[in-house]
N, C-alpha and C. Protein backbone atom coordinates (compact mmCIF):
# COMPACT_ATOMS: atom_id res chain seq x y z
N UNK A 1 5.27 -4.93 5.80
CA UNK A 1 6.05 -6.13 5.68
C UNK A 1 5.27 -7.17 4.87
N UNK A 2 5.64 -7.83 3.65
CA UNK A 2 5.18 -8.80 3.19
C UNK A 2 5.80 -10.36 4.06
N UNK A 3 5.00 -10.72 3.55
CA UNK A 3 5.05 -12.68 4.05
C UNK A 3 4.82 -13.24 2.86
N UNK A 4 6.03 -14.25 3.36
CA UNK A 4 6.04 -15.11 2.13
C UNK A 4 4.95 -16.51 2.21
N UNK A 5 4.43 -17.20 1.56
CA UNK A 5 3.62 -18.05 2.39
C UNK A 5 3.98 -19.35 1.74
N UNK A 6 4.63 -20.48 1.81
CA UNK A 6 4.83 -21.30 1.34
C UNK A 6 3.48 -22.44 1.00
N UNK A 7 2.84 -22.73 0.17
CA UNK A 7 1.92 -23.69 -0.12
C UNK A 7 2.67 -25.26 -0.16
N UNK A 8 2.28 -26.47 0.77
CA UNK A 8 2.60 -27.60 0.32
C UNK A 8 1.41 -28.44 -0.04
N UNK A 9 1.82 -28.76 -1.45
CA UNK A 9 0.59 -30.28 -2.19
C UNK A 9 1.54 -31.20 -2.59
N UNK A 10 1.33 -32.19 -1.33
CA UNK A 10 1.78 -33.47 -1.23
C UNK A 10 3.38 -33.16 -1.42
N UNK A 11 3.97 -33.13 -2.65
CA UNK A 11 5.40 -33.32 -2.88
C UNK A 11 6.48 -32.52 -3.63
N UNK A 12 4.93 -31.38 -4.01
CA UNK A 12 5.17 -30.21 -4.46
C UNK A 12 5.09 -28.82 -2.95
N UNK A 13 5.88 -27.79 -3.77
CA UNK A 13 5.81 -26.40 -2.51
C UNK A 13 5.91 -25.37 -4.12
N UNK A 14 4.91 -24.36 -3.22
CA UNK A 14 4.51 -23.26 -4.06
C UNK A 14 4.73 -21.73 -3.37
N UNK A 15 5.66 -20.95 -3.37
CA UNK A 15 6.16 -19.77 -2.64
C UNK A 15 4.93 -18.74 -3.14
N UNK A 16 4.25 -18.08 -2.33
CA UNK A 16 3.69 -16.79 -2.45
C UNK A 16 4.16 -15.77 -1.74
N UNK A 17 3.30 -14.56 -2.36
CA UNK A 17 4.24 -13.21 -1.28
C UNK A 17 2.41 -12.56 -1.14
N UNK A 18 1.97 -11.93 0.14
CA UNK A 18 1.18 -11.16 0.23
C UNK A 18 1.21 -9.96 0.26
N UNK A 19 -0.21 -9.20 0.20
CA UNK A 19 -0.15 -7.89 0.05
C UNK A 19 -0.04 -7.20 1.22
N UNK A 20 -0.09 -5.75 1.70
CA UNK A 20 0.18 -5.70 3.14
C UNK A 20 -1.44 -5.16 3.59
N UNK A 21 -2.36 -5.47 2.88
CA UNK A 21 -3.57 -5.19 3.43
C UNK A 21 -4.21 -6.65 3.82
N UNK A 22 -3.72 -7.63 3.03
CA UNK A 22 -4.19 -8.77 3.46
C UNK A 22 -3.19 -9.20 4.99
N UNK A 23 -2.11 -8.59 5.18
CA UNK A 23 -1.27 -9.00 6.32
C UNK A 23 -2.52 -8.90 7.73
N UNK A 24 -3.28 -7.81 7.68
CA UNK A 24 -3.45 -7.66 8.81
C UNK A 24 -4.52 -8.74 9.11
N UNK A 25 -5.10 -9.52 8.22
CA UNK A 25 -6.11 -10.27 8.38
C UNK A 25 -5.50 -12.12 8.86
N UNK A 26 -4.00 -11.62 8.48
CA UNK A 26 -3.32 -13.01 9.06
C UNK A 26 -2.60 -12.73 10.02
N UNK A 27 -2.44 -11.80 10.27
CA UNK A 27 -1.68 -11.39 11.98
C UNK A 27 -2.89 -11.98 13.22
N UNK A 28 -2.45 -12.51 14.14
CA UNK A 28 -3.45 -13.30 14.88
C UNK A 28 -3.37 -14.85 14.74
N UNK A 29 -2.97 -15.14 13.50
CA UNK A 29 -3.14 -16.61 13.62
C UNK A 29 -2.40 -17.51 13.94
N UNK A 30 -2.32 -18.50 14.29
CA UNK A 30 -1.99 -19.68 15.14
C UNK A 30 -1.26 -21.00 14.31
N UNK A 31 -0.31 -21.45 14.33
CA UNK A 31 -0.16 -22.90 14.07
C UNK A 31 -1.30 -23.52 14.47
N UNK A 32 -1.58 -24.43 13.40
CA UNK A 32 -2.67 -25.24 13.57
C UNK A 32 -4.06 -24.44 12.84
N UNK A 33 -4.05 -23.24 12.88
CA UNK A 33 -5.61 -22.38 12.12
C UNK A 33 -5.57 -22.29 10.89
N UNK A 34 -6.65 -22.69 10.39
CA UNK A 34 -7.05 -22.28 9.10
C UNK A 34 -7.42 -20.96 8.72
N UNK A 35 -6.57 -20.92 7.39
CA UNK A 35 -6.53 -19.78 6.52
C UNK A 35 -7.25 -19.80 5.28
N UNK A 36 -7.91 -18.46 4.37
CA UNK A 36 -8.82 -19.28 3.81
C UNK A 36 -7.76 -18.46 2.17
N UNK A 37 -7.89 -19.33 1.37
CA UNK A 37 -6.46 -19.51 0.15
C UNK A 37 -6.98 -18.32 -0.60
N UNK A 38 -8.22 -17.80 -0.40
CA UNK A 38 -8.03 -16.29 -1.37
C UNK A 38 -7.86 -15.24 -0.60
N UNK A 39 -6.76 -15.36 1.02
CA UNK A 39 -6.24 -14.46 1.12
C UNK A 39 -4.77 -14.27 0.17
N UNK A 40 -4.39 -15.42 -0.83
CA UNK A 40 -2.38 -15.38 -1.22
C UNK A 40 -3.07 -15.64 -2.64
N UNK A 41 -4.64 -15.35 -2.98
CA UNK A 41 -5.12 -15.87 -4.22
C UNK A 41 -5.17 -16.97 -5.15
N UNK A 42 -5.80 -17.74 -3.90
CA UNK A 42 -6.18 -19.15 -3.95
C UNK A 42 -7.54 -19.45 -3.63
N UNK A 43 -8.57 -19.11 -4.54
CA UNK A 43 -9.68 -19.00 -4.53
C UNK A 43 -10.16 -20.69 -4.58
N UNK A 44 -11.47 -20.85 -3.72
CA UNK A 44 -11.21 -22.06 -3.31
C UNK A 44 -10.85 -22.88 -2.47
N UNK A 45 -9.45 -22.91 -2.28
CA UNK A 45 -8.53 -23.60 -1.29
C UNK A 45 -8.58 -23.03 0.23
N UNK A 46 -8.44 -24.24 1.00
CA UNK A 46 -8.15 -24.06 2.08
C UNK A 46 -6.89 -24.20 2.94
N UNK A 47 -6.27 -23.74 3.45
CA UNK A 47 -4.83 -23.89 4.28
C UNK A 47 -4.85 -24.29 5.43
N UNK A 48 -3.47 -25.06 5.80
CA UNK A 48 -3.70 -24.93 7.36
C UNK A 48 -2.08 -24.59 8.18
N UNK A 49 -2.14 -23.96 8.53
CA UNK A 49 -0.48 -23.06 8.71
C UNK A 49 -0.22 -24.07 9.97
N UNK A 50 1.66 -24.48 9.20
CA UNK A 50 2.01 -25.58 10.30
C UNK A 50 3.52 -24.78 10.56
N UNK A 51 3.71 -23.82 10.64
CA UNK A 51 4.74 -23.40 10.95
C UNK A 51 5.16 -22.19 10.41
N UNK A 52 6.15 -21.48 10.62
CA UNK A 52 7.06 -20.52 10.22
C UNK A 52 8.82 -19.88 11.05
N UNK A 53 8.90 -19.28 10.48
CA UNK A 53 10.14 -18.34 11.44
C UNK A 53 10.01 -16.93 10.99
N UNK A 54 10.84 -16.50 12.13
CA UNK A 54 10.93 -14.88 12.00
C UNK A 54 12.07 -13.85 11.25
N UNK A 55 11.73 -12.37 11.33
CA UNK A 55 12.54 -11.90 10.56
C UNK A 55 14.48 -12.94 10.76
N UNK A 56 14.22 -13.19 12.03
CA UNK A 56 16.51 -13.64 12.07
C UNK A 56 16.30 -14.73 12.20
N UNK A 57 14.81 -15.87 11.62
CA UNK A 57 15.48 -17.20 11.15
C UNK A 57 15.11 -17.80 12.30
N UNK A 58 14.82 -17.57 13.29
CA UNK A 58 14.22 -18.57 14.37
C UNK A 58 12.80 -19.49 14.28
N UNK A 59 12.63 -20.43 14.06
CA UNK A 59 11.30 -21.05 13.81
C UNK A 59 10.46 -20.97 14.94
N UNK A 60 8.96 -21.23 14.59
CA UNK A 60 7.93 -21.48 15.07
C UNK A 60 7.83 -22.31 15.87
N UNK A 61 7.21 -22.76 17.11
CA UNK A 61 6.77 -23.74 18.03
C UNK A 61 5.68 -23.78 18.41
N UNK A 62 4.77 -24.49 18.34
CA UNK A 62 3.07 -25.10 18.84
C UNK A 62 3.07 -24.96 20.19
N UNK A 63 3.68 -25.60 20.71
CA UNK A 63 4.10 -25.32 22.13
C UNK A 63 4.04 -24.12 22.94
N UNK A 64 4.63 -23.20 22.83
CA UNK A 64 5.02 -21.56 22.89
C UNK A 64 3.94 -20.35 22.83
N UNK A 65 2.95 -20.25 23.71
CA UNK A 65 1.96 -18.98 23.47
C UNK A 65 2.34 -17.59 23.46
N UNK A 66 1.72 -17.24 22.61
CA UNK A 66 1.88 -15.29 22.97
C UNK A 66 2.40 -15.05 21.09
N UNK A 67 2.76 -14.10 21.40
CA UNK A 67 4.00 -12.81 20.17
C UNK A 67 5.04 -12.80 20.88
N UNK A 68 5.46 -13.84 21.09
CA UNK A 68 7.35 -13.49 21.52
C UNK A 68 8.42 -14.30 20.98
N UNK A 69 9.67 -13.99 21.21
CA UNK A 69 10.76 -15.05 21.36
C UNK A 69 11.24 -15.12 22.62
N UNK A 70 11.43 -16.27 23.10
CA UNK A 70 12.37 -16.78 24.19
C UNK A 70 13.17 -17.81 23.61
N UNK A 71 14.33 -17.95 25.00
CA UNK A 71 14.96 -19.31 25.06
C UNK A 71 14.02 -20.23 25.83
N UNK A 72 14.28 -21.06 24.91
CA UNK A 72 13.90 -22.51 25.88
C UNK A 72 14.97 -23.76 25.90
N UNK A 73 14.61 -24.11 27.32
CA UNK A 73 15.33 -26.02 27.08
C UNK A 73 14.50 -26.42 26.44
N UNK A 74 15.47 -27.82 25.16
CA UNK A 74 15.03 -28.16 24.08
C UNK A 74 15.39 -29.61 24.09
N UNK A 75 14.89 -30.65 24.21
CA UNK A 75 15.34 -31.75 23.95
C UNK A 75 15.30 -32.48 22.90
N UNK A 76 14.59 -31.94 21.97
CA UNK A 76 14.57 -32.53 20.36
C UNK A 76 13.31 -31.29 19.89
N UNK A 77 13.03 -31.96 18.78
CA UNK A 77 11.86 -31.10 18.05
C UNK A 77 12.16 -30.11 16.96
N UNK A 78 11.27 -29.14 16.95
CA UNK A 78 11.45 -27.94 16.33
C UNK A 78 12.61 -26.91 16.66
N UNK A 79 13.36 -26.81 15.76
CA UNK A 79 14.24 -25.85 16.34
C UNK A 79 16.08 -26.55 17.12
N UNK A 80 15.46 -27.97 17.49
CA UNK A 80 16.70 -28.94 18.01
C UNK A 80 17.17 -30.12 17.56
N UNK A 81 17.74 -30.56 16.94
CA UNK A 81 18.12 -31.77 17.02
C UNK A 81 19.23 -32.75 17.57
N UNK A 82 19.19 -32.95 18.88
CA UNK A 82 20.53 -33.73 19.44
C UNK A 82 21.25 -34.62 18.88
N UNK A 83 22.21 -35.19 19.00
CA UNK A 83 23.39 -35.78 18.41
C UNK A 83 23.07 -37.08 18.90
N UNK A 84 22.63 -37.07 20.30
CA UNK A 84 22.33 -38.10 20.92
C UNK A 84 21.08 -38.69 21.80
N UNK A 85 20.84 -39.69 22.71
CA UNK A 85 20.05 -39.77 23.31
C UNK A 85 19.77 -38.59 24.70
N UNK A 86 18.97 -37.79 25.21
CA UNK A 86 19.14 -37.55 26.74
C UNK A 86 19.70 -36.22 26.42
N UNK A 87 20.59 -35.42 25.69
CA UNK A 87 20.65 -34.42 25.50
C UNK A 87 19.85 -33.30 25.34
N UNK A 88 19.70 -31.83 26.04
CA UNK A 88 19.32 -30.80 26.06
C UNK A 88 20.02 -29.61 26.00
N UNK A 89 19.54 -28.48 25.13
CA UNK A 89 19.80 -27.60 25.01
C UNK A 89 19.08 -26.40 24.96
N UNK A 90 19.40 -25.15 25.44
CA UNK A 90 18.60 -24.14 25.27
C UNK A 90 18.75 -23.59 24.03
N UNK A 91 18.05 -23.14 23.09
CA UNK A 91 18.00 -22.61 21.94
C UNK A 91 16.51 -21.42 22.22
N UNK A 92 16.56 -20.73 21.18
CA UNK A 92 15.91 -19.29 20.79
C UNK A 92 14.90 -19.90 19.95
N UNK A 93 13.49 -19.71 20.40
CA UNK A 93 12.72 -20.18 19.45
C UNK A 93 11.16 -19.10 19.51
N UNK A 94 10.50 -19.23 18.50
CA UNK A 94 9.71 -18.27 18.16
C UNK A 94 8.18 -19.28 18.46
N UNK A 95 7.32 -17.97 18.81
CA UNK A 95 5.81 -18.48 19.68
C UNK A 95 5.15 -18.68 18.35
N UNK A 96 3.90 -19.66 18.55
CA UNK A 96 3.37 -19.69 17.62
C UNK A 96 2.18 -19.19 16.84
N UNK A 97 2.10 -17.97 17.36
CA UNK A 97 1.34 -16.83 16.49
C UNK A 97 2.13 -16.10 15.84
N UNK A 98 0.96 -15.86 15.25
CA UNK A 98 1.53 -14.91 12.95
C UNK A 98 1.81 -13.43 14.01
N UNK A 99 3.12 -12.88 13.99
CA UNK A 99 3.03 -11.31 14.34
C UNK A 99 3.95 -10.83 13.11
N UNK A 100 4.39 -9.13 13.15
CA UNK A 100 4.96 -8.53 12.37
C UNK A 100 6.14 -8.71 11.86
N UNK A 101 6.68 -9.58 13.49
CA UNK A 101 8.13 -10.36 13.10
C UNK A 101 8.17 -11.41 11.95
N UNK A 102 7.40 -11.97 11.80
CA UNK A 102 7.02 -13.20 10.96
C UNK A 102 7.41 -13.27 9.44
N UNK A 103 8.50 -13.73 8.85
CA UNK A 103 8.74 -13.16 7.54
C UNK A 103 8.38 -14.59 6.51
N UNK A 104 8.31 -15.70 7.08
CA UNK A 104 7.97 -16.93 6.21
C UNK A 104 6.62 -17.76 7.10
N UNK A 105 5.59 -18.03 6.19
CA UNK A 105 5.06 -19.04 6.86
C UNK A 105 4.51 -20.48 6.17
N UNK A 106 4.82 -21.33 6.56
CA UNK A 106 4.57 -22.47 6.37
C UNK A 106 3.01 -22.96 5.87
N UNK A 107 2.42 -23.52 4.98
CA UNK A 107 0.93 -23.95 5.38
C UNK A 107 1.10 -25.26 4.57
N UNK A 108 0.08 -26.04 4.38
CA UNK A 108 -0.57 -27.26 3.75
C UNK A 108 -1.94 -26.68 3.19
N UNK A 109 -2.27 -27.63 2.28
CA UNK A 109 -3.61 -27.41 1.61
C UNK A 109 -4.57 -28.45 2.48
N UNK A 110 -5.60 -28.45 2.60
CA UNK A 110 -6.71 -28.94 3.10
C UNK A 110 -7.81 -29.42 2.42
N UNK A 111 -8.02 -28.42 2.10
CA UNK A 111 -9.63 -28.48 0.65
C UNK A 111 -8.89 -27.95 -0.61
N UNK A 112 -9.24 -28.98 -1.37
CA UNK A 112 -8.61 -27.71 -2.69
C UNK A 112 -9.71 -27.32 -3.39
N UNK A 113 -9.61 -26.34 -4.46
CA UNK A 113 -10.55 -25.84 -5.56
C UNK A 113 -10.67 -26.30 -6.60
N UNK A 114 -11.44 -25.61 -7.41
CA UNK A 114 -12.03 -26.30 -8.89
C UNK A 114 -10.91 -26.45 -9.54
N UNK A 115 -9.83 -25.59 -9.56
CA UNK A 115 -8.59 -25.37 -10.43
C UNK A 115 -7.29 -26.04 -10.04
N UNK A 116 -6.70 -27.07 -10.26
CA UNK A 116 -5.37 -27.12 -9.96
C UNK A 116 -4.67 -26.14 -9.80
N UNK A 117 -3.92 -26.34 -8.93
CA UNK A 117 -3.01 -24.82 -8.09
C UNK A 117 -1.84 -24.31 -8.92
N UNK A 118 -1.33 -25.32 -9.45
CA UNK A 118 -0.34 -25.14 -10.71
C UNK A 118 -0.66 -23.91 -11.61
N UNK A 119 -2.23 -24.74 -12.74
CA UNK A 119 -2.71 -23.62 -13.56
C UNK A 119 -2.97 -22.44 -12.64
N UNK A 120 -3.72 -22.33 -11.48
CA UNK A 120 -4.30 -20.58 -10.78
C UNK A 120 -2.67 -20.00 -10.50
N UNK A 121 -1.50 -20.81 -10.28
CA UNK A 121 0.09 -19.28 -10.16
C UNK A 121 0.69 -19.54 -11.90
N UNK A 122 0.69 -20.86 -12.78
CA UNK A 122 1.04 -20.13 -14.26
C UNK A 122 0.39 -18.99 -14.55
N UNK A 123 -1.06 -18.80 -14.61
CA UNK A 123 -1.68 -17.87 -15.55
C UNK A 123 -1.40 -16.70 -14.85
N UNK A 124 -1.15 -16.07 -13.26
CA UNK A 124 -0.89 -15.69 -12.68
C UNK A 124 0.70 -14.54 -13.26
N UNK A 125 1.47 -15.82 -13.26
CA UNK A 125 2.76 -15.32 -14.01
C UNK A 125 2.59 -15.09 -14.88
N UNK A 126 1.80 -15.62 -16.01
CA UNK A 126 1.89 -15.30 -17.54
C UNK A 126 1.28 -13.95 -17.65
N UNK A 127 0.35 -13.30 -16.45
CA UNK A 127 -0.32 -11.62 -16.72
C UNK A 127 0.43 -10.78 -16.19
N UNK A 128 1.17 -11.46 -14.90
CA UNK A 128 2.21 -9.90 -15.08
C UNK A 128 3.78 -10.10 -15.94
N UNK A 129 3.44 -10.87 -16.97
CA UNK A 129 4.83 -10.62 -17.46
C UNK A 129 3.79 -9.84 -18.73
């Protein structure tokens, strides 16, 4: 299974896809852990994964330990947004460790590298075309 890994700098987002040998070195990780950017070939850079969802679209929660999905009561947040004040609902939401289910994940940059991130995915594109 590849993962897609979304990069955000500031106001820009940058979609990557990994390899499936690097998967196993991000299976384990946590909302909130740092990833180090030449696993999606971002030499240099540092990440810090603030989210994702799974293969059917259910997002991530900080909250939520383990490799699972459950329902939970939801009163706002990730995954809810009420209409109103005082409202709750149970919704389906995903734990917040990286498992196999995991088809998107979220990160931010932290440290960046010598290279603007722009130029390291143009030149990127320009060799496999």
């Amino acid at each position: 299974m590849v993962f897609k890994v979304i990069v955000s700098d500031k106001e820009t987002s940058y979609q990557l896809e990994t390899e499936n040998d690097v998967n196993r070195q991000i299976i384990g990780l946590a909302i909130g852990d740092d990833l180090d950017g030449k696993l999606v070939g971002l030499d240099g850079y540092s990440l810090k994964i603030t989210g994702g969802s799974d293969k059917n679209g259910f997002p991530m929660r900080k909250d939520v330990s383990g490799q699972r999905r459950i329902k939970s009561l939801l009163s706002g947040g990730i995954g809810y947004k009420p209409k109103s004040k005082g409202i709750k609902r149970r919704k389906t939401v995903r734990s917040n460790m990286i498992s196999e289910d995991i088809v998107q994940i979220n990160t931010i940059i932290t440290k960046t590298g010598n290279k603007p991130i722009a130029d390291i995915l143009t030149s990127t594109d320009e060799e496999e075309q």
